[in-house]
PDB file of N, CA and C in Angstrom:
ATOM      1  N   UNK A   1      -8.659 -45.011 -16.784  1.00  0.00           N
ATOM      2  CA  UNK A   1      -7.357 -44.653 -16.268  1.00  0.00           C
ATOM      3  C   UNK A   1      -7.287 -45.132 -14.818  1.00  0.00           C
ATOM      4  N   UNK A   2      -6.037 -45.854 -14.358  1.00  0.00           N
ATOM      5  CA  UNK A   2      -5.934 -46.522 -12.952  1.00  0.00           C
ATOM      6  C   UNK A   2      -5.399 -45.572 -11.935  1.00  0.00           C
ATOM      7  N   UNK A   3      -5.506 -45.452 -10.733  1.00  0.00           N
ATOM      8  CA  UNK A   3      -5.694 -44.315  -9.518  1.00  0.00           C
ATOM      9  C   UNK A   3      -3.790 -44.032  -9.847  1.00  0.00           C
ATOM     10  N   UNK A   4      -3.050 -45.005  -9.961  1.00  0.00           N
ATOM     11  CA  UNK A   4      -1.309 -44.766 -10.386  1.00  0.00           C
ATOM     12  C   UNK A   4      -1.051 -43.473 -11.235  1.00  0.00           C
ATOM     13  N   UNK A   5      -1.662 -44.077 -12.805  1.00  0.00           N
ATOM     14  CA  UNK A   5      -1.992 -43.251 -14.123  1.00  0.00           C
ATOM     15  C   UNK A   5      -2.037 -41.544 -13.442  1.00  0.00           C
ATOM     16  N   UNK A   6      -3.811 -41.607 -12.791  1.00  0.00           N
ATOM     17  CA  UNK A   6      -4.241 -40.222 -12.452  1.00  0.00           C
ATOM     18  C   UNK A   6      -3.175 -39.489 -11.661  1.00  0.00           C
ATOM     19  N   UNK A   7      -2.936 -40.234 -11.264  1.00  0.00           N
ATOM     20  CA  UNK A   7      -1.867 -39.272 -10.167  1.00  0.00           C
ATOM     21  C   UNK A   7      -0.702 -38.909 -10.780  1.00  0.00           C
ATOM     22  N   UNK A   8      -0.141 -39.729 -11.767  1.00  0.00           N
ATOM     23  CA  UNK A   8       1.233 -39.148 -12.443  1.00  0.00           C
ATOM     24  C   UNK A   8       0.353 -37.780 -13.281  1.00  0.00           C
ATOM     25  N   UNK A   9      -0.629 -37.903 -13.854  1.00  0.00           N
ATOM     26  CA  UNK A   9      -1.183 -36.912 -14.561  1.00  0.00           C
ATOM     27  C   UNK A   9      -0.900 -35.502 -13.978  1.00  0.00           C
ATOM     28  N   UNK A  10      -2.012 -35.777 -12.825  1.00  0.00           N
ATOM     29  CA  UNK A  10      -2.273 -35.031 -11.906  1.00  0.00           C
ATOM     30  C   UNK A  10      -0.841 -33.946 -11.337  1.00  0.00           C
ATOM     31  N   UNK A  11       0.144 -34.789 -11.043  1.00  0.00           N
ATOM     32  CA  UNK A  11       1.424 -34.703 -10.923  1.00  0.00           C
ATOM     33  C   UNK A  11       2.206 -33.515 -11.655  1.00  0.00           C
ATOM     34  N   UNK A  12       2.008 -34.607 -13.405  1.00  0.00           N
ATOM     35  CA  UNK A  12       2.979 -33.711 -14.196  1.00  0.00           C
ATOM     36  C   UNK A  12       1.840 -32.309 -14.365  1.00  0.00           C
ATOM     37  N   UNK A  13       0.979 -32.096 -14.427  1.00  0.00           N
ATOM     38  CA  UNK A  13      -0.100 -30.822 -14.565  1.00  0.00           C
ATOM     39  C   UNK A  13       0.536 -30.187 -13.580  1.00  0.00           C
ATOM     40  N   UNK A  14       0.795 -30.482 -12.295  1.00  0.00           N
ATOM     41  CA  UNK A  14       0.936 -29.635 -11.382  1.00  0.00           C
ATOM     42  C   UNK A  14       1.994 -29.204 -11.559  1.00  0.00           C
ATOM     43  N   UNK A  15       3.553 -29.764 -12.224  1.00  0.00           N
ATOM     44  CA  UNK A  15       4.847 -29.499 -12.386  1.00  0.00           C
ATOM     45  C   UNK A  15       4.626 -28.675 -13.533  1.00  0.00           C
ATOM     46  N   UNK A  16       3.881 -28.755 -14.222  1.00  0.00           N
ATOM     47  CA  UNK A  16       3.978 -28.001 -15.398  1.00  0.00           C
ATOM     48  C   UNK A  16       3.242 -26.035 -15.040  1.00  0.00           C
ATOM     49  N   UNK A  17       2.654 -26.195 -14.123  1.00  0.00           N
ATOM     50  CA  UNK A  17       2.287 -24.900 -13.515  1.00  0.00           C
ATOM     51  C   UNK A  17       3.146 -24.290 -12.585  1.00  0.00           C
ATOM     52  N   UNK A  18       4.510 -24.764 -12.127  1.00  0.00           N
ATOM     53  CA  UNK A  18       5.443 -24.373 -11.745  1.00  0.00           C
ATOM     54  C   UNK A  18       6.305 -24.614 -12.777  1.00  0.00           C
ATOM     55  N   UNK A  19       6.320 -24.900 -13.402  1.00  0.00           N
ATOM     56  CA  UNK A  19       7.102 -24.493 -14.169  1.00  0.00           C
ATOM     57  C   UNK A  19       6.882 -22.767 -15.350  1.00  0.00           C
ATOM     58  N   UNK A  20       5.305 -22.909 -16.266  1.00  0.00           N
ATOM     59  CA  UNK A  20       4.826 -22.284 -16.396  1.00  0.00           C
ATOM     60  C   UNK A  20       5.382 -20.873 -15.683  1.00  0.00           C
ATOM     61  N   UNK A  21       5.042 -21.019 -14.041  1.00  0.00           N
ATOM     62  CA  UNK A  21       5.295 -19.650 -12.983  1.00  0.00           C
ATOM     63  C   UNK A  21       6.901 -19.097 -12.847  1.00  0.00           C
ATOM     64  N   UNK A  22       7.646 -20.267 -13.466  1.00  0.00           N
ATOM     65  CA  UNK A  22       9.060 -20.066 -13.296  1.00  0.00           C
ATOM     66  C   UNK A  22       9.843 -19.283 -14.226  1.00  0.00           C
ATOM     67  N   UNK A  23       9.033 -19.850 -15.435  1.00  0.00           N
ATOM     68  CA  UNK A  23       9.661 -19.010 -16.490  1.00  0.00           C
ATOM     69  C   UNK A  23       8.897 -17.915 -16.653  1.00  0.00           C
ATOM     70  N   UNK A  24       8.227 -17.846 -16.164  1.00  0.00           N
ATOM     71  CA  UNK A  24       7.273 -16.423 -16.878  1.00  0.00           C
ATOM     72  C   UNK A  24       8.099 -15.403 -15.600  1.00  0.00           C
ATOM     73  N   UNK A  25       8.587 -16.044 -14.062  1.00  0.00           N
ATOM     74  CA  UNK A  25       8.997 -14.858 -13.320  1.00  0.00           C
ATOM     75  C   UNK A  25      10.391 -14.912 -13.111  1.00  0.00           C
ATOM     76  N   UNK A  26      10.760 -15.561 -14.379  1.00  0.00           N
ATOM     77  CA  UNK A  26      12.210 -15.546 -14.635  1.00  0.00           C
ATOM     78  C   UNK A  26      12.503 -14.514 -15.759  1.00  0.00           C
ATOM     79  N   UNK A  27      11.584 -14.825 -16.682  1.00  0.00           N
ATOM     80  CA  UNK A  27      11.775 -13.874 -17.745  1.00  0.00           C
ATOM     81  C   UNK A  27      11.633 -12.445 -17.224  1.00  0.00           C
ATOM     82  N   UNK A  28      10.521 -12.188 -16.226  1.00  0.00           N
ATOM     83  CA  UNK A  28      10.346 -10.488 -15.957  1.00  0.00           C
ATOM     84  C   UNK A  28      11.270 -10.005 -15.288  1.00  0.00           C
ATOM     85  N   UNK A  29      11.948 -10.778 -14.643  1.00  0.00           N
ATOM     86  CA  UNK A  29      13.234 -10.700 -13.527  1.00  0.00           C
ATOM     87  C   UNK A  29      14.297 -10.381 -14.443  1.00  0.00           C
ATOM     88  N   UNK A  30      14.384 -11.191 -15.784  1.00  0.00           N
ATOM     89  CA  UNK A  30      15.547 -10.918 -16.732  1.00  0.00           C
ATOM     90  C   UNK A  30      15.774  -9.416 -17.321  1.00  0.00           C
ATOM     91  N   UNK A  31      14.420  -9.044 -17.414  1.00  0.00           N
ATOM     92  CA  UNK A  31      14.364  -7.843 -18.491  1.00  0.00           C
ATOM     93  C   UNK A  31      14.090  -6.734 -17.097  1.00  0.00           C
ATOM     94  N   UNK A  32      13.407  -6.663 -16.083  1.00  0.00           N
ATOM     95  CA  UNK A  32      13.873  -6.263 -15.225  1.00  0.00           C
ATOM     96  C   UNK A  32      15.207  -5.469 -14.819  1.00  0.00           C
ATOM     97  N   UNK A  33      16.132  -6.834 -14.717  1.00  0.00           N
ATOM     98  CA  UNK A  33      17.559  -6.804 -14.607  1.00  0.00           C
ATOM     99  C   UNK A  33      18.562  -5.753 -15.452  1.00  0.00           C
ATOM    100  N   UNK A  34      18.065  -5.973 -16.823  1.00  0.00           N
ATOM    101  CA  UNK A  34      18.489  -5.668 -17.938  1.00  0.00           C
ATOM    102  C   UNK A  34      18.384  -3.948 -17.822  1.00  0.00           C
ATOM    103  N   UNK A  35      16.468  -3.838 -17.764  1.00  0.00           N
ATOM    104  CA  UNK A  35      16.667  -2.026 -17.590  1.00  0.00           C
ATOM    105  C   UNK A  35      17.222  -1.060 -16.563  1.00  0.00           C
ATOM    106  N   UNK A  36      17.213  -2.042 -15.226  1.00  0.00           N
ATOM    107  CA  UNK A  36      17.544  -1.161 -14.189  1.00  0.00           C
ATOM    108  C   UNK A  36      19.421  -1.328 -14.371  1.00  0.00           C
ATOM    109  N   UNK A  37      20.569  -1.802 -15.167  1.00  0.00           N
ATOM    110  CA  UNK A  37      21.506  -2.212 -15.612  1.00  0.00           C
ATOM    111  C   UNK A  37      21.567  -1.090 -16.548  1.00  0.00           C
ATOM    112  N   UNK A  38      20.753  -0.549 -17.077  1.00  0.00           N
ATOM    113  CA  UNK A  38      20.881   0.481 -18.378  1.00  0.00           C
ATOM    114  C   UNK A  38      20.515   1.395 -17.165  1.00  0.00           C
ATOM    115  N   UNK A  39      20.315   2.050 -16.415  1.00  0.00           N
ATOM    116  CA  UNK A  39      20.382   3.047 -16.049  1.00  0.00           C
ATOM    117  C   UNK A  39      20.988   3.094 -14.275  1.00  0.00           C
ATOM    118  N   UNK A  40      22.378   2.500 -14.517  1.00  0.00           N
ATOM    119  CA  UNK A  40      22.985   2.130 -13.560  1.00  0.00           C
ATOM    120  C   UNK A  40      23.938   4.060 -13.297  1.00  0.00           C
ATOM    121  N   UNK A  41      23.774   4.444 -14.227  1.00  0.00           N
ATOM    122  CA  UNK A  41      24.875   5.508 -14.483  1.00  0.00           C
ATOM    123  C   UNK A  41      23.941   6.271 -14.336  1.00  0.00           C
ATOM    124  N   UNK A  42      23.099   6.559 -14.726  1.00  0.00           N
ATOM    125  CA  UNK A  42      22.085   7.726 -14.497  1.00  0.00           C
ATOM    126  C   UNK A  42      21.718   7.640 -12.655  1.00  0.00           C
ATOM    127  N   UNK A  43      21.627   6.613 -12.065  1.00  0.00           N
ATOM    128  CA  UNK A  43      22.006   6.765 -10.679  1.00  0.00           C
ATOM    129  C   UNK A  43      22.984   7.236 -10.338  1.00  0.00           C
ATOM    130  N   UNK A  44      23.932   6.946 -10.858  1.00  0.00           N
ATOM    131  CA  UNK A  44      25.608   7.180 -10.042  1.00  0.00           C
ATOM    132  C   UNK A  44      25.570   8.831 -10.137  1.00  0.00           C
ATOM    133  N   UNK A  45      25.144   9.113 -11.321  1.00  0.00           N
ATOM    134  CA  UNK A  45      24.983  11.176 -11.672  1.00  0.00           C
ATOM    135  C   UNK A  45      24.278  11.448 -10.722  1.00  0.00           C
ATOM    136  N   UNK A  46      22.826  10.919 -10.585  1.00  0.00           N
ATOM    137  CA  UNK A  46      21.858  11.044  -9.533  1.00  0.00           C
ATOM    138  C   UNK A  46      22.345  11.569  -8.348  1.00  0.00           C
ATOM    139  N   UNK A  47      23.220  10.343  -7.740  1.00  0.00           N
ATOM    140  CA  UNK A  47      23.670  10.113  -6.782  1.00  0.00           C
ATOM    141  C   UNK A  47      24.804  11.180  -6.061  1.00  0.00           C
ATOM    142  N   UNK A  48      25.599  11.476  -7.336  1.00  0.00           N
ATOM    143  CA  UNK A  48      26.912  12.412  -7.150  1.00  0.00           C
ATOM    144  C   UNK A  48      26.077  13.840  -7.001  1.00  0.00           C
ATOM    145  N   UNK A  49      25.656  14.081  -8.030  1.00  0.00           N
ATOM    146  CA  UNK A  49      24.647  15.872  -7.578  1.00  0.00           C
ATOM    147  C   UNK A  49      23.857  16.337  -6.113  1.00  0.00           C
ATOM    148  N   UNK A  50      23.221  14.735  -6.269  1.00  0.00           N
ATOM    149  CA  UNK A  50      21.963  15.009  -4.650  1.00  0.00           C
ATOM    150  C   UNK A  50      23.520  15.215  -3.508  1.00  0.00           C
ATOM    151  N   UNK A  51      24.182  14.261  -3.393  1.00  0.00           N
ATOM    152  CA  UNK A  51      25.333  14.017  -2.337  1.00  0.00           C
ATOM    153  C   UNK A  51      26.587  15.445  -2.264  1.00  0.00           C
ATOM    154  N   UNK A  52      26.849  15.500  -3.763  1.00  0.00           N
ATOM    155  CA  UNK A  52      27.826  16.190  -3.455  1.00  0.00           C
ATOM    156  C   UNK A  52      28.400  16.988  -4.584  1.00  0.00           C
ATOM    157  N   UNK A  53      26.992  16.785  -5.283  1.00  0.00           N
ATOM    158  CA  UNK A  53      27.363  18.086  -6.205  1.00  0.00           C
ATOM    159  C   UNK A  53      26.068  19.797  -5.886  1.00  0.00           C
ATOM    160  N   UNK A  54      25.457  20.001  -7.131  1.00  0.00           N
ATOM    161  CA  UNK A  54      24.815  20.873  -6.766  1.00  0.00           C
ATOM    162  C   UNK A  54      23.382  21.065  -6.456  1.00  0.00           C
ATOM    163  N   UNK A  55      22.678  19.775  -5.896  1.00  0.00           N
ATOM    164  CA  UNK A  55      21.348  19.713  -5.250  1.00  0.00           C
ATOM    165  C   UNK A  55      21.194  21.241  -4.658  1.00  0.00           C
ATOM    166  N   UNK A  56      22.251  20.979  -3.268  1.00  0.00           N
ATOM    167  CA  UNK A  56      21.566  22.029  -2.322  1.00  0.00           C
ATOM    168  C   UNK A  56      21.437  23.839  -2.792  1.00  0.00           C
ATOM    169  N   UNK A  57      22.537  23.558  -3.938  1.00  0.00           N
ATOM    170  CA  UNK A  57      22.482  25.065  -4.532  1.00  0.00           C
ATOM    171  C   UNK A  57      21.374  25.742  -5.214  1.00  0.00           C
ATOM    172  N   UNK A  58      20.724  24.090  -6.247  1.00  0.00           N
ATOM    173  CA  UNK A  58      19.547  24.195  -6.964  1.00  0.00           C
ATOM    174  C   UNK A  58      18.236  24.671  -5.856  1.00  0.00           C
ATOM    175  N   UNK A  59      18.581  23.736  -4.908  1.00  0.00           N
ATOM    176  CA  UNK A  59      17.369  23.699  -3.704  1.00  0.00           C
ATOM    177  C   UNK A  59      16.992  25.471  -3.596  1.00  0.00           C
ATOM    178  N   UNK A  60      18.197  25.668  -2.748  1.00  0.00           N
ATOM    179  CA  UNK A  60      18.577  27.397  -2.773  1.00  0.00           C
ATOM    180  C   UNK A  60      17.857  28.029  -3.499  1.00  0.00           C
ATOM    181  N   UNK A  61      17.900  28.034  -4.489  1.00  0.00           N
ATOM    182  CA  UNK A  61      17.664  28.688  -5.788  1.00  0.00           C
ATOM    183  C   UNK A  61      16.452  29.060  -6.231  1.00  0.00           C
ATOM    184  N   UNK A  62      15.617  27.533  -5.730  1.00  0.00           N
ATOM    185  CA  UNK A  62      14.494  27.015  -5.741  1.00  0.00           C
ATOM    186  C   UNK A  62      13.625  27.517  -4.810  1.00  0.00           C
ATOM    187  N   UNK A  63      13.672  27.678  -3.342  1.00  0.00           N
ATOM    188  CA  UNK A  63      13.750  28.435  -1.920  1.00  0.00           C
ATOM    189  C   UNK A  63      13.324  29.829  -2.219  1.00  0.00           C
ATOM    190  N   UNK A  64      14.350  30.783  -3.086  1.00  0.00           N
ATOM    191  CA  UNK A  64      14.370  31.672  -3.296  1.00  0.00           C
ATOM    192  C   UNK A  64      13.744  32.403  -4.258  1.00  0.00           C
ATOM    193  N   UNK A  65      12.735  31.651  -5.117  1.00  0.00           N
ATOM    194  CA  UNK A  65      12.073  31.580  -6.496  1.00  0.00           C
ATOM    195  C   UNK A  65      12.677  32.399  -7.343  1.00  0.00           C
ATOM    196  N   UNK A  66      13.766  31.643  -7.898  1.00  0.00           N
ATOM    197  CA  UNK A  66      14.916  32.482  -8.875  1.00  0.00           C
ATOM    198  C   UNK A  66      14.442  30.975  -9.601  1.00  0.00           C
ATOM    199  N   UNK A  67      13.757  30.063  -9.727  1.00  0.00           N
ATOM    200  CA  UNK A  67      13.353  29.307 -10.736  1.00  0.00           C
ATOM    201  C   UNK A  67      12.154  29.832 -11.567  1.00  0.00           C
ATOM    202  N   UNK A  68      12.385  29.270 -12.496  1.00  0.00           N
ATOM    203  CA  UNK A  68      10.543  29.326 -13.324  1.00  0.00           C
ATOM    204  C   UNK A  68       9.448  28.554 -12.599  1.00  0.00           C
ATOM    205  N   UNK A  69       8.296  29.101 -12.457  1.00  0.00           N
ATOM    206  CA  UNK A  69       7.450  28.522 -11.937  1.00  0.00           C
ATOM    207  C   UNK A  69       6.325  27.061 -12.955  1.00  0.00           C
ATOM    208  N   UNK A  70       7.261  27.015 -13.935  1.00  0.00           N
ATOM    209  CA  UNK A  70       6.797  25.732 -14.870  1.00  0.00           C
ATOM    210  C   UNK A  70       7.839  24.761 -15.107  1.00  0.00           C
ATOM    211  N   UNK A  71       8.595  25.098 -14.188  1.00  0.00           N
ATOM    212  CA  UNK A  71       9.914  24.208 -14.105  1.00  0.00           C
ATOM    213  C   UNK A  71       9.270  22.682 -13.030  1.00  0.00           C
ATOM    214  N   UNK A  72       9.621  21.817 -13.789  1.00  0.00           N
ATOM    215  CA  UNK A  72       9.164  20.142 -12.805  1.00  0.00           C
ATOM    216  C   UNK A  72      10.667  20.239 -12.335  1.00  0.00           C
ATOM    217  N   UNK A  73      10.331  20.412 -10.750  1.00  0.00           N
ATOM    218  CA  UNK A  73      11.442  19.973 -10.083  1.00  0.00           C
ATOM    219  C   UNK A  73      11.383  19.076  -8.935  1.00  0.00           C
ATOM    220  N   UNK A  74      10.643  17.847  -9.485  1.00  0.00           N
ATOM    221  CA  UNK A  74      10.508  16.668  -8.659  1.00  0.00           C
ATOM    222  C   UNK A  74      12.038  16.563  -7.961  1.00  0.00           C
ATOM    223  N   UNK A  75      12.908  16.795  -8.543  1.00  0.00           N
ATOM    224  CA  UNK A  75      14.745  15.871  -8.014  1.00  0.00           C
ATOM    225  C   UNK A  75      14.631  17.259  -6.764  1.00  0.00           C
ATOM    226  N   UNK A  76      14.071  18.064  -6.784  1.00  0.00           N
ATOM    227  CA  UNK A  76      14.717  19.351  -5.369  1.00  0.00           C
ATOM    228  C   UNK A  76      13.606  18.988  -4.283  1.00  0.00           C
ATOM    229  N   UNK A  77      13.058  17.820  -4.658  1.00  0.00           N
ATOM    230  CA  UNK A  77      12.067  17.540  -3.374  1.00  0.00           C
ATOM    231  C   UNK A  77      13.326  17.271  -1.634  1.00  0.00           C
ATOM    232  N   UNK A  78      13.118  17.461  -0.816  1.00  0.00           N
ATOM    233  CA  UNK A  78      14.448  17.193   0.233  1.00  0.00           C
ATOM    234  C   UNK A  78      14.042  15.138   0.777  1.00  0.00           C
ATOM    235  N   UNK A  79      13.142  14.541   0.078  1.00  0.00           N
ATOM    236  CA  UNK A  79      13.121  13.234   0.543  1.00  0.00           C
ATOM    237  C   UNK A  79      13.200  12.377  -0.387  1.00  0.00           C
ATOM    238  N   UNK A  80      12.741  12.875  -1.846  1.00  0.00           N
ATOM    239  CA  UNK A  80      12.188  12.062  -2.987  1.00  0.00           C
ATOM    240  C   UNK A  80      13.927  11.317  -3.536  1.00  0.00           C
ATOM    241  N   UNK A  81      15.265  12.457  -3.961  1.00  0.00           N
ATOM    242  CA  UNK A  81      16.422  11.563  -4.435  1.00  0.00           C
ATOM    243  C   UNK A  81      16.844  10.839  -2.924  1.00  0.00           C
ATOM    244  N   UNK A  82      16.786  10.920  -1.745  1.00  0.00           N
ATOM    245  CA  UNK A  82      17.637  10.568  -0.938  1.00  0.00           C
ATOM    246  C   UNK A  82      16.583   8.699  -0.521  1.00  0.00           C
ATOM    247  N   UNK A  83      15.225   9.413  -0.800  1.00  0.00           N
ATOM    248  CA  UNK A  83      14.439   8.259  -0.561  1.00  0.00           C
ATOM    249  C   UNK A  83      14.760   6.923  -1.724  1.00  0.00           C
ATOM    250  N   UNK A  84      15.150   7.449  -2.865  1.00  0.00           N
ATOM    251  CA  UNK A  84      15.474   6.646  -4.126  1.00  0.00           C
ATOM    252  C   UNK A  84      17.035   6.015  -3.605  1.00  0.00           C
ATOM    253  N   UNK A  85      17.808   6.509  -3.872  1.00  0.00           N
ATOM    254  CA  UNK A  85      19.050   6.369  -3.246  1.00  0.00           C
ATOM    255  C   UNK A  85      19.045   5.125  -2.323  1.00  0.00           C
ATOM    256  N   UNK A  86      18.760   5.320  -0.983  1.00  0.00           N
ATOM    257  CA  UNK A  86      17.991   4.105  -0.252  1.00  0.00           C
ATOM    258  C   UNK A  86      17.516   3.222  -0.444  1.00  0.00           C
ATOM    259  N   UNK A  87      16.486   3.385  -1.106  1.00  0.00           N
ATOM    260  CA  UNK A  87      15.452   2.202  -1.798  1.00  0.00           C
ATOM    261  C   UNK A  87      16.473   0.929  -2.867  1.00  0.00           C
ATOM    262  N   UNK A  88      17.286   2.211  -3.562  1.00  0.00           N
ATOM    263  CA  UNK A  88      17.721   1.331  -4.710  1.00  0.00           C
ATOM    264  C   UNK A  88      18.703   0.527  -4.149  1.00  0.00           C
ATOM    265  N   UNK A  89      19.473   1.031  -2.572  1.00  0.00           N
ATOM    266  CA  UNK A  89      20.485   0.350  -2.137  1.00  0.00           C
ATOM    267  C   UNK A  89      19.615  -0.758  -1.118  1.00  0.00           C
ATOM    268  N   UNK A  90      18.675  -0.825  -0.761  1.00  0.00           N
ATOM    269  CA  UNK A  90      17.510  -1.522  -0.101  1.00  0.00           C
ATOM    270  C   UNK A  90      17.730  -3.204  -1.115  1.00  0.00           C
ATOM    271  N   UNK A  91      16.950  -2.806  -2.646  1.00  0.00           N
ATOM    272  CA  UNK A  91      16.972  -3.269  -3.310  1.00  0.00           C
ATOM    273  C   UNK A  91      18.067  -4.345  -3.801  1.00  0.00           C
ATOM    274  N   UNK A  92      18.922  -3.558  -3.825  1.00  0.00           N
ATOM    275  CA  UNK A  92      19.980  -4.128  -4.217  1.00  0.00           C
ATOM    276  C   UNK A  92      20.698  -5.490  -3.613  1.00  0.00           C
ATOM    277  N   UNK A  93      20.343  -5.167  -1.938  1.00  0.00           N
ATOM    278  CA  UNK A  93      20.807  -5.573  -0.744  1.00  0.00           C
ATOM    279  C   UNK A  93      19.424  -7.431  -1.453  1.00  0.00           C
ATOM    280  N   UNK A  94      18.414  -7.079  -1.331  1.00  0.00           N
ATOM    281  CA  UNK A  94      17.516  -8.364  -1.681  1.00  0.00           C
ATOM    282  C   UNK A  94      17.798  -9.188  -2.867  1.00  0.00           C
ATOM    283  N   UNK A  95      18.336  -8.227  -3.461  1.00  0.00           N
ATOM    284  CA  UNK A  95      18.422  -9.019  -5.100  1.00  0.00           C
ATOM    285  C   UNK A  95      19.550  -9.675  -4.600  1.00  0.00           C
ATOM    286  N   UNK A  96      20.785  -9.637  -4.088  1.00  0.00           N
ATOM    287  CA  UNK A  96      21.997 -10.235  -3.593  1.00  0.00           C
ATOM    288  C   UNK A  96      21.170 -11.773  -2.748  1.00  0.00           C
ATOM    289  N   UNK A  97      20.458 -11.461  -1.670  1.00  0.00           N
ATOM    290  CA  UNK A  97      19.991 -12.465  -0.919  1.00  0.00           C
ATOM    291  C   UNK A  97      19.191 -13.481  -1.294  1.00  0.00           C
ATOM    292  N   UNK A  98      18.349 -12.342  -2.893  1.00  0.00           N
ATOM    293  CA  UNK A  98      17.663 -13.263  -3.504  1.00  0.00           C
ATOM    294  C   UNK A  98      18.636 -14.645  -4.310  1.00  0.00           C
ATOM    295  N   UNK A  99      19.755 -13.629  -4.878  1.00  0.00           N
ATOM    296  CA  UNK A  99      20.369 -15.019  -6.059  1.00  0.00           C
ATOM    297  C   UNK A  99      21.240 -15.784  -4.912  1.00  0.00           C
ATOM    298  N   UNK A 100      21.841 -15.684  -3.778  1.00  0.00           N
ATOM    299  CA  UNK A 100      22.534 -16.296  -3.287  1.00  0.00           C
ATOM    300  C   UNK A 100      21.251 -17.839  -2.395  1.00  0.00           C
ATOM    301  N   UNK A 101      20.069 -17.343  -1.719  1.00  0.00           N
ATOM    302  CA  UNK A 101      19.124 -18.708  -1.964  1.00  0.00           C
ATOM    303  C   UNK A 101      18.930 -18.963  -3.111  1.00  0.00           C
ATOM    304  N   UNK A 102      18.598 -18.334  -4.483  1.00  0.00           N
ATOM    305  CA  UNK A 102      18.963 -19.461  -5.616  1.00  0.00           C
ATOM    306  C   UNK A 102      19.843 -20.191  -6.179  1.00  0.00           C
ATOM    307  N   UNK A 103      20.649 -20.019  -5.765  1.00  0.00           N
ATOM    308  CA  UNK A 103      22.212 -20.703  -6.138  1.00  0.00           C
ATOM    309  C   UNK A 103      22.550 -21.844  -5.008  1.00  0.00           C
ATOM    310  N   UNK A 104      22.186 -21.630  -3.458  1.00  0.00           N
ATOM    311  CA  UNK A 104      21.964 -22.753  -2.640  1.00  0.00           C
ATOM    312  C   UNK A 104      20.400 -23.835  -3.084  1.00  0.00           C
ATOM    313  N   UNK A 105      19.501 -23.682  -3.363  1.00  0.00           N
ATOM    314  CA  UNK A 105      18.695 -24.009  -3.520  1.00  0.00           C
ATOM    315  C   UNK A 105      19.300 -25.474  -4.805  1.00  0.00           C
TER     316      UNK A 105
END
């Protein structure tokens, strides 16, 4: 094989491992997309209770041990929904910046 040959080889091997990386972090990005899309509404509830429905009453409640003590009440933590909330609008904010350099690109 002549030093030309090797190098197209060499070449397409290397295109083919970006490519390989493209689809495989295209596909996780897809289905990704897909689940956090299925539970777009279960935020928005999230969102409406912690903000401005009855978090702080539950909290209260909670405060006052008028709950069961085998009750999981991860959501009455005072950082854990507001930290989510954030994050997901964090998120959201990158995924925008992300597709708009892929679309210039």
């Amino acid at each position: 094989m002549d030093k030309k040959t090797r190098e197209r080889v060499e070449r397409i091997r290397e295109m083919e491992e970006c490519l390989d990386r493209c689809v495989e972090a295209t596909a996780r990005l897809s289905a990704a997309c897909k689940q956090w899309n299925e539970t777009l509404e279960d935020s928005r509830i999230l969102e409406e209770y912690y903000m401005d429905g009855d978090w702080m009453e539950d909290y209260e409640a909670d405060e006052r041990g008028e709950l069961p003590d085998d009750l999981i009440r991860g959501v009455l933590s005072e950082d854990t929904v507001y930290d989510y909330i954030s994050g997901r609008q964090e998120l959201a904010m990158e995924l925008l910046r992300t597709a708009l350099a892929a679309l210039e690109s």
